[in-house]
PDB file of N, CA and C in Angstrom:
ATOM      1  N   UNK A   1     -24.486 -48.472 -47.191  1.00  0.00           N
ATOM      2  CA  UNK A   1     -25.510 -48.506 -46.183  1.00  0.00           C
ATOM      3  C   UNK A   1     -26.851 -48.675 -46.892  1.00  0.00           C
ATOM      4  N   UNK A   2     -28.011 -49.782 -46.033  1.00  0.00           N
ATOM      5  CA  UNK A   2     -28.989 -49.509 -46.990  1.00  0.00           C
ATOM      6  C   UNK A   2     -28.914 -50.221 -48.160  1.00  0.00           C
ATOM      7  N   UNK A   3     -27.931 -51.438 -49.034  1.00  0.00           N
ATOM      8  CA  UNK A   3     -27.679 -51.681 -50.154  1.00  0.00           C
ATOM      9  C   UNK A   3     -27.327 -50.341 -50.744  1.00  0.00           C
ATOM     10  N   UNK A   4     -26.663 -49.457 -50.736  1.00  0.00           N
ATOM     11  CA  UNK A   4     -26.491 -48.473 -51.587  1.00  0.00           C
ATOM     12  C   UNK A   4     -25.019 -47.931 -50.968  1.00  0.00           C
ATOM     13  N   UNK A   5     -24.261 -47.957 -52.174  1.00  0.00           N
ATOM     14  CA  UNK A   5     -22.763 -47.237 -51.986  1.00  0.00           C
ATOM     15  C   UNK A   5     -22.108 -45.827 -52.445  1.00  0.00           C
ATOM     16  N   UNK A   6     -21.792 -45.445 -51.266  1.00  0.00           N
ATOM     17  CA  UNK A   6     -21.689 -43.973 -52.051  1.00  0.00           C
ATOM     18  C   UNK A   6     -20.133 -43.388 -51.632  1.00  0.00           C
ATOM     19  N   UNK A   7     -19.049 -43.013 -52.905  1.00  0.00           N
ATOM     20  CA  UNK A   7     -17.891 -42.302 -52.035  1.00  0.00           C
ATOM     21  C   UNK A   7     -18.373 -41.066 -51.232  1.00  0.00           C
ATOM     22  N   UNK A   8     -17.946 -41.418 -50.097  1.00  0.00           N
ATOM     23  CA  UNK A   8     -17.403 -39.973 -48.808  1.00  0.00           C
ATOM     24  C   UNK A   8     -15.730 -39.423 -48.995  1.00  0.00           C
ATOM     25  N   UNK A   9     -15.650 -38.311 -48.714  1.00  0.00           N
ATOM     26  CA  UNK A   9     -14.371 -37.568 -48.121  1.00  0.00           C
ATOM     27  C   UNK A   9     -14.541 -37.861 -46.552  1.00  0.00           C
ATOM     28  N   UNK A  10     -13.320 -37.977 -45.870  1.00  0.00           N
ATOM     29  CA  UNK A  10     -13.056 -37.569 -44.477  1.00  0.00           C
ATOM     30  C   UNK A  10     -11.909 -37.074 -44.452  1.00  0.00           C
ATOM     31  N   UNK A  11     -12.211 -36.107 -43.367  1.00  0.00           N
ATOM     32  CA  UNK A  11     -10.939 -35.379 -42.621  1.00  0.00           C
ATOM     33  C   UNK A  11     -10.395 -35.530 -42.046  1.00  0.00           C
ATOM     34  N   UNK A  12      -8.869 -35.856 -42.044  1.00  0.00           N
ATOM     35  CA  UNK A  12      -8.281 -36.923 -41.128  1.00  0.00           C
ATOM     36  C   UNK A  12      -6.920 -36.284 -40.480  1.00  0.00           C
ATOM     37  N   UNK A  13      -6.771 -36.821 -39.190  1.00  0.00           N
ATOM     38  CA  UNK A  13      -5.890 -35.894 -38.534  1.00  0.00           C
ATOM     39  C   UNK A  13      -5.049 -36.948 -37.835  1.00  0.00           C
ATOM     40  N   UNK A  14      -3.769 -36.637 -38.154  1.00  0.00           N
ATOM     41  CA  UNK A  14      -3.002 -38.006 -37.129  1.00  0.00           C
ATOM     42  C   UNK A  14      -1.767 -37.469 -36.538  1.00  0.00           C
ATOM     43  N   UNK A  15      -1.404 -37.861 -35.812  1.00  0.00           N
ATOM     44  CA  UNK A  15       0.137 -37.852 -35.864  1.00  0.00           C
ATOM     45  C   UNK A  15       0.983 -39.590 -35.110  1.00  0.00           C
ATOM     46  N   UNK A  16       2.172 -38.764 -35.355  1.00  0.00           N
ATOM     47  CA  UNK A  16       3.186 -40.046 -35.746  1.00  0.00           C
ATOM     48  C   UNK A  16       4.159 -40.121 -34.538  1.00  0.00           C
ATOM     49  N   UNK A  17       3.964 -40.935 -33.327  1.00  0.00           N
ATOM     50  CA  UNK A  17       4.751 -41.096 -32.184  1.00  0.00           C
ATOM     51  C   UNK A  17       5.854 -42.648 -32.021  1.00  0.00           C
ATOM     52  N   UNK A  18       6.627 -42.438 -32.329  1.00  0.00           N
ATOM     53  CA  UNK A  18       7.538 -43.422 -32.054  1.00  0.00           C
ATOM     54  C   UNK A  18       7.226 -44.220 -34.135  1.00  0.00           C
ATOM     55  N   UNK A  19       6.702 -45.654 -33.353  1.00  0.00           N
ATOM     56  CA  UNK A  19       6.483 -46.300 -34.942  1.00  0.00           C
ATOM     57  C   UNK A  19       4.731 -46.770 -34.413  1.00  0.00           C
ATOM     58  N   UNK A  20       4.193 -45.621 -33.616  1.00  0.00           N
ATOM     59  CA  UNK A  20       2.683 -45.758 -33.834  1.00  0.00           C
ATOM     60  C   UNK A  20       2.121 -44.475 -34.079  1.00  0.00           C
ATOM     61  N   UNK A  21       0.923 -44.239 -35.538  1.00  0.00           N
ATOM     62  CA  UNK A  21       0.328 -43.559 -35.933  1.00  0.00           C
ATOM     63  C   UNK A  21      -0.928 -43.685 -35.533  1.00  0.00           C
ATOM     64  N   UNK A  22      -1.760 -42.415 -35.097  1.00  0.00           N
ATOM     65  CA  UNK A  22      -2.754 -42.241 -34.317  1.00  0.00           C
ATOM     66  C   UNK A  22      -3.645 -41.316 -35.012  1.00  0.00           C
ATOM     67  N   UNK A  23      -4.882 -41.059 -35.147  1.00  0.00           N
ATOM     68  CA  UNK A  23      -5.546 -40.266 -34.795  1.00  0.00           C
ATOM     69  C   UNK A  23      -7.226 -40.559 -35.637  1.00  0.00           C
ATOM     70  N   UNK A  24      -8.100 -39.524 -36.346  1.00  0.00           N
ATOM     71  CA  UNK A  24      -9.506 -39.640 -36.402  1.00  0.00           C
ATOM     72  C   UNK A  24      -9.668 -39.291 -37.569  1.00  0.00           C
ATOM     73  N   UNK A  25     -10.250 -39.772 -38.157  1.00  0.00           N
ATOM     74  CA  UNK A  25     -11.403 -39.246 -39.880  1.00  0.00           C
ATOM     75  C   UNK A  25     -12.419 -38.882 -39.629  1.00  0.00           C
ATOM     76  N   UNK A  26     -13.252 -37.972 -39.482  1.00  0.00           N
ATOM     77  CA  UNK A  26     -14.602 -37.462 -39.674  1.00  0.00           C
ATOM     78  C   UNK A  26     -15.173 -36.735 -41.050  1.00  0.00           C
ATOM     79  N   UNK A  27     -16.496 -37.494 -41.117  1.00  0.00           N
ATOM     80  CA  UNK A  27     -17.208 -37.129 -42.316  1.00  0.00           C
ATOM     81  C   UNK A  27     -19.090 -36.738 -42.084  1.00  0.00           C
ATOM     82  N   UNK A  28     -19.274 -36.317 -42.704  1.00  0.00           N
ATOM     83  CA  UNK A  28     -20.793 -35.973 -42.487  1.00  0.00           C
ATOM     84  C   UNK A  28     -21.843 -36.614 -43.947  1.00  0.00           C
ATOM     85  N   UNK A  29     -22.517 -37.166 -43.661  1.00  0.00           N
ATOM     86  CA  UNK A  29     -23.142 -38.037 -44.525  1.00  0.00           C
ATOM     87  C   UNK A  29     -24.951 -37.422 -44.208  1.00  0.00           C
ATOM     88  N   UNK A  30     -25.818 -38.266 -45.303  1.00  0.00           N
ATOM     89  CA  UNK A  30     -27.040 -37.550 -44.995  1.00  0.00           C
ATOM     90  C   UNK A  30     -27.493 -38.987 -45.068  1.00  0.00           C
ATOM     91  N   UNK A  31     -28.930 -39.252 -44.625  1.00  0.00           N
ATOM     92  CA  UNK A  31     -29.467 -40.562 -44.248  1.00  0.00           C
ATOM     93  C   UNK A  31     -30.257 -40.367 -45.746  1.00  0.00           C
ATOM     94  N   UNK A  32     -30.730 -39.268 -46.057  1.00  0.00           N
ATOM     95  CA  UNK A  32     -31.375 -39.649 -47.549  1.00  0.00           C
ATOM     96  C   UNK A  32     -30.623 -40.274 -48.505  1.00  0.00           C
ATOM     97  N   UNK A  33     -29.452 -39.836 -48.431  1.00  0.00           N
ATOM     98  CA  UNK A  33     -28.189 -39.985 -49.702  1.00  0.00           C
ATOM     99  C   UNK A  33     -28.198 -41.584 -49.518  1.00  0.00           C
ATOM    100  N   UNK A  34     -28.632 -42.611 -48.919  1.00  0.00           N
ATOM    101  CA  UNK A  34     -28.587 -43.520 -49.188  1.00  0.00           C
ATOM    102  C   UNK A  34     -30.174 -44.280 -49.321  1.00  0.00           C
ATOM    103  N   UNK A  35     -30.991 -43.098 -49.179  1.00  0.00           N
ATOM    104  CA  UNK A  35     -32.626 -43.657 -49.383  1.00  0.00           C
ATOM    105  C   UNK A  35     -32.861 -43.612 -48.228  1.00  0.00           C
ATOM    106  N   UNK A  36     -32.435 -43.364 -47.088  1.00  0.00           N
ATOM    107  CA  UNK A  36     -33.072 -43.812 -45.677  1.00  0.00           C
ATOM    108  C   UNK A  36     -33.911 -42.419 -45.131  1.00  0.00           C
ATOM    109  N   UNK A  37     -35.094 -42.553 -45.059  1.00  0.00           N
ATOM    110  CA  UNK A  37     -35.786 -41.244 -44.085  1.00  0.00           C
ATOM    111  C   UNK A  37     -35.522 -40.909 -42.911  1.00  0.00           C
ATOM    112  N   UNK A  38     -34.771 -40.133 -42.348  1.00  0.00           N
ATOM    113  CA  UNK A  38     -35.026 -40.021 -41.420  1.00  0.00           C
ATOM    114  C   UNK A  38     -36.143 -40.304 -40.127  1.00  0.00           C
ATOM    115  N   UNK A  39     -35.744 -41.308 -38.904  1.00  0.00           N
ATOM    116  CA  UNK A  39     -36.575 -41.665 -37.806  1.00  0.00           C
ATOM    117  C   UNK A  39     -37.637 -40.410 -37.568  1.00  0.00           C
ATOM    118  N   UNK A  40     -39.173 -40.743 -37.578  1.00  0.00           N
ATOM    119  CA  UNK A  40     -39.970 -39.336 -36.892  1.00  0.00           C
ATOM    120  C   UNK A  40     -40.869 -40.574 -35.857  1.00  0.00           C
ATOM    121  N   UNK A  41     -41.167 -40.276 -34.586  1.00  0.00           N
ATOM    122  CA  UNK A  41     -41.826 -40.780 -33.843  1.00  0.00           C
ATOM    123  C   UNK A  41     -42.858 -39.823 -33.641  1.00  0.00           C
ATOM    124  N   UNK A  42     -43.981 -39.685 -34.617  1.00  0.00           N
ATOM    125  CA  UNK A  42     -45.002 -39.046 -34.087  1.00  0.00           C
ATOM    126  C   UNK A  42     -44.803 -37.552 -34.215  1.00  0.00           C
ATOM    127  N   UNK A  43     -44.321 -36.797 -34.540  1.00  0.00           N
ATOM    128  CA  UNK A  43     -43.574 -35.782 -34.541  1.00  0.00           C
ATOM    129  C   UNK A  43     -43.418 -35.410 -32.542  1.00  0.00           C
ATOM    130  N   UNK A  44     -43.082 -36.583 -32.463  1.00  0.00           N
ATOM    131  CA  UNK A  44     -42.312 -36.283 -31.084  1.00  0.00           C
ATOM    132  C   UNK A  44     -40.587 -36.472 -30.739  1.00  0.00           C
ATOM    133  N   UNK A  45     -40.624 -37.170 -31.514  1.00  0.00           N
ATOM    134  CA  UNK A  45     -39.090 -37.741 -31.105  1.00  0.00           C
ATOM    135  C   UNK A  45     -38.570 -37.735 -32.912  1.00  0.00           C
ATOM    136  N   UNK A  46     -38.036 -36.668 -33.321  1.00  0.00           N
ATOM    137  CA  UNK A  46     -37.428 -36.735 -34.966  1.00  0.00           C
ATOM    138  C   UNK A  46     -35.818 -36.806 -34.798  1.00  0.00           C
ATOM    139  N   UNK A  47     -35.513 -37.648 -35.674  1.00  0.00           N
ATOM    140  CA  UNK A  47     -34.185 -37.660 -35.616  1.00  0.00           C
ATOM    141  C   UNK A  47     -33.878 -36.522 -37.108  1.00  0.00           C
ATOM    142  N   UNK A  48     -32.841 -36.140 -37.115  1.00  0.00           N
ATOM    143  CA  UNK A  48     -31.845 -35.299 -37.855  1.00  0.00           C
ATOM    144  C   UNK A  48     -31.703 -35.691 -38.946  1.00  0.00           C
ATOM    145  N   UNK A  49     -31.396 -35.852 -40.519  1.00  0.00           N
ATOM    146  CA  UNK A  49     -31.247 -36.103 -41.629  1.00  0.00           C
ATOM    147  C   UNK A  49     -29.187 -36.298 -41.647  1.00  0.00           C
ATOM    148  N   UNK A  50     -28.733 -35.686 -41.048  1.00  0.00           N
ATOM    149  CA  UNK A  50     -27.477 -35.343 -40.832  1.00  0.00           C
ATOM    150  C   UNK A  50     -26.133 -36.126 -39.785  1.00  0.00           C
ATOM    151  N   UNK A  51     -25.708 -36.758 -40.553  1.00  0.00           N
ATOM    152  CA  UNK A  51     -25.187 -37.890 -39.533  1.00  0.00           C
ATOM    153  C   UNK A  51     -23.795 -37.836 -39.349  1.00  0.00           C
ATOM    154  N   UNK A  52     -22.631 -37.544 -38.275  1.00  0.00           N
ATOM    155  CA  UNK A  52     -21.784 -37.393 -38.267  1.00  0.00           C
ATOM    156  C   UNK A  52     -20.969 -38.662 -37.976  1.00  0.00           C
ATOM    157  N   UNK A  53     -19.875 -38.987 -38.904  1.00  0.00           N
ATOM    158  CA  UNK A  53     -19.199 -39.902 -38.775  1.00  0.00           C
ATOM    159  C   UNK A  53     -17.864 -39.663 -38.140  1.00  0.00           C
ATOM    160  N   UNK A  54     -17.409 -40.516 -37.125  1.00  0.00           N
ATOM    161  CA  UNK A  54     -16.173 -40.194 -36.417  1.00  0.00           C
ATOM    162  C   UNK A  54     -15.083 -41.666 -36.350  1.00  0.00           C
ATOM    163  N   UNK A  55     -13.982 -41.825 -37.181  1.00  0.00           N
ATOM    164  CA  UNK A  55     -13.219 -43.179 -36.760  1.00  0.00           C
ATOM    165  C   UNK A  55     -12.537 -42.817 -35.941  1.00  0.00           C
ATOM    166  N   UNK A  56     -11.639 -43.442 -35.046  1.00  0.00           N
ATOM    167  CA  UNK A  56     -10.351 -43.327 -34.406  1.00  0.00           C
ATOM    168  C   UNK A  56      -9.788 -44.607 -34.684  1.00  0.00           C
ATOM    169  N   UNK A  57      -8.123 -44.456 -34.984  1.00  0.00           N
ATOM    170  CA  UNK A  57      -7.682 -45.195 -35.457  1.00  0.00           C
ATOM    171  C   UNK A  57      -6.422 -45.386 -35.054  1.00  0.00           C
ATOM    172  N   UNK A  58      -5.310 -46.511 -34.599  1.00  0.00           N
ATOM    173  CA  UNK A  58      -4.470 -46.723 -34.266  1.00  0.00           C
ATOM    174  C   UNK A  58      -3.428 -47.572 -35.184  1.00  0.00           C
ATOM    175  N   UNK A  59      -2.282 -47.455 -35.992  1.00  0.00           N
ATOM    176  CA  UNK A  59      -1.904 -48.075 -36.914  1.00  0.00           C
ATOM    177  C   UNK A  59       0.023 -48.532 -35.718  1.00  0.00           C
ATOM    178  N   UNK A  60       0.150 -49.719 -35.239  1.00  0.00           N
ATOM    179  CA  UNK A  60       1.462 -49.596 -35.181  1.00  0.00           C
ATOM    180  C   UNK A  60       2.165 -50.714 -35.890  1.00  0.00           C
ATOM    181  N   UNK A  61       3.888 -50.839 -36.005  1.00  0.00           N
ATOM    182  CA  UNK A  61       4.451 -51.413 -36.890  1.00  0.00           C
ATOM    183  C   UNK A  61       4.541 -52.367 -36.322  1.00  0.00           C
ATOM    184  N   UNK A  62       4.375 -54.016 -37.054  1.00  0.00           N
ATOM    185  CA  UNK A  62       4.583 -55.096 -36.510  1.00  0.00           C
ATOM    186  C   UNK A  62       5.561 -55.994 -36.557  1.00  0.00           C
TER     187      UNK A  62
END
C-alpha cells in the first residue's frame, strides 16, 4: 500500500462443507506502517490510525 510492502499475519477461520471451503482472515494494520497519516479534516472529522482488515473467501473444487 502506498508503494510500500509489509508482511501481515491474519486470522483465519474456515470450515470445510462438502468439497467447498469457506470462511474469513482478519488482520489489523496501521496507516503509518506504510507512511500514510492518518485523514484529519480540520480536527473535525479524524479518521483512526488503525485499520481493520476483513477477507471472506470461498474456495470450491473444480
Amino acid at each position: 500500500m502506498h508503494g510500500k510492502t509489509n508482511k501481515e499475519v491474519f486470522d483465519v477461520q474456515g470450515k470445510v462443507v462438502g468439497k467447498t471451503i469457506t470462511g474469513t482472515a482478519t488482520s489489523t494494520i496501521y496507516m503509518t506502517d506504510f507512511g500514510i497519516q492518518p485523514p484529519n479534516l480540520a480536527n473535525i472529522a479524524i479518521a483512526q490510525n488503525k485499520v481493520l482488515i476483513t477477507l471472506t473467501f470461498t474456495a470450491k473444487e473444480a
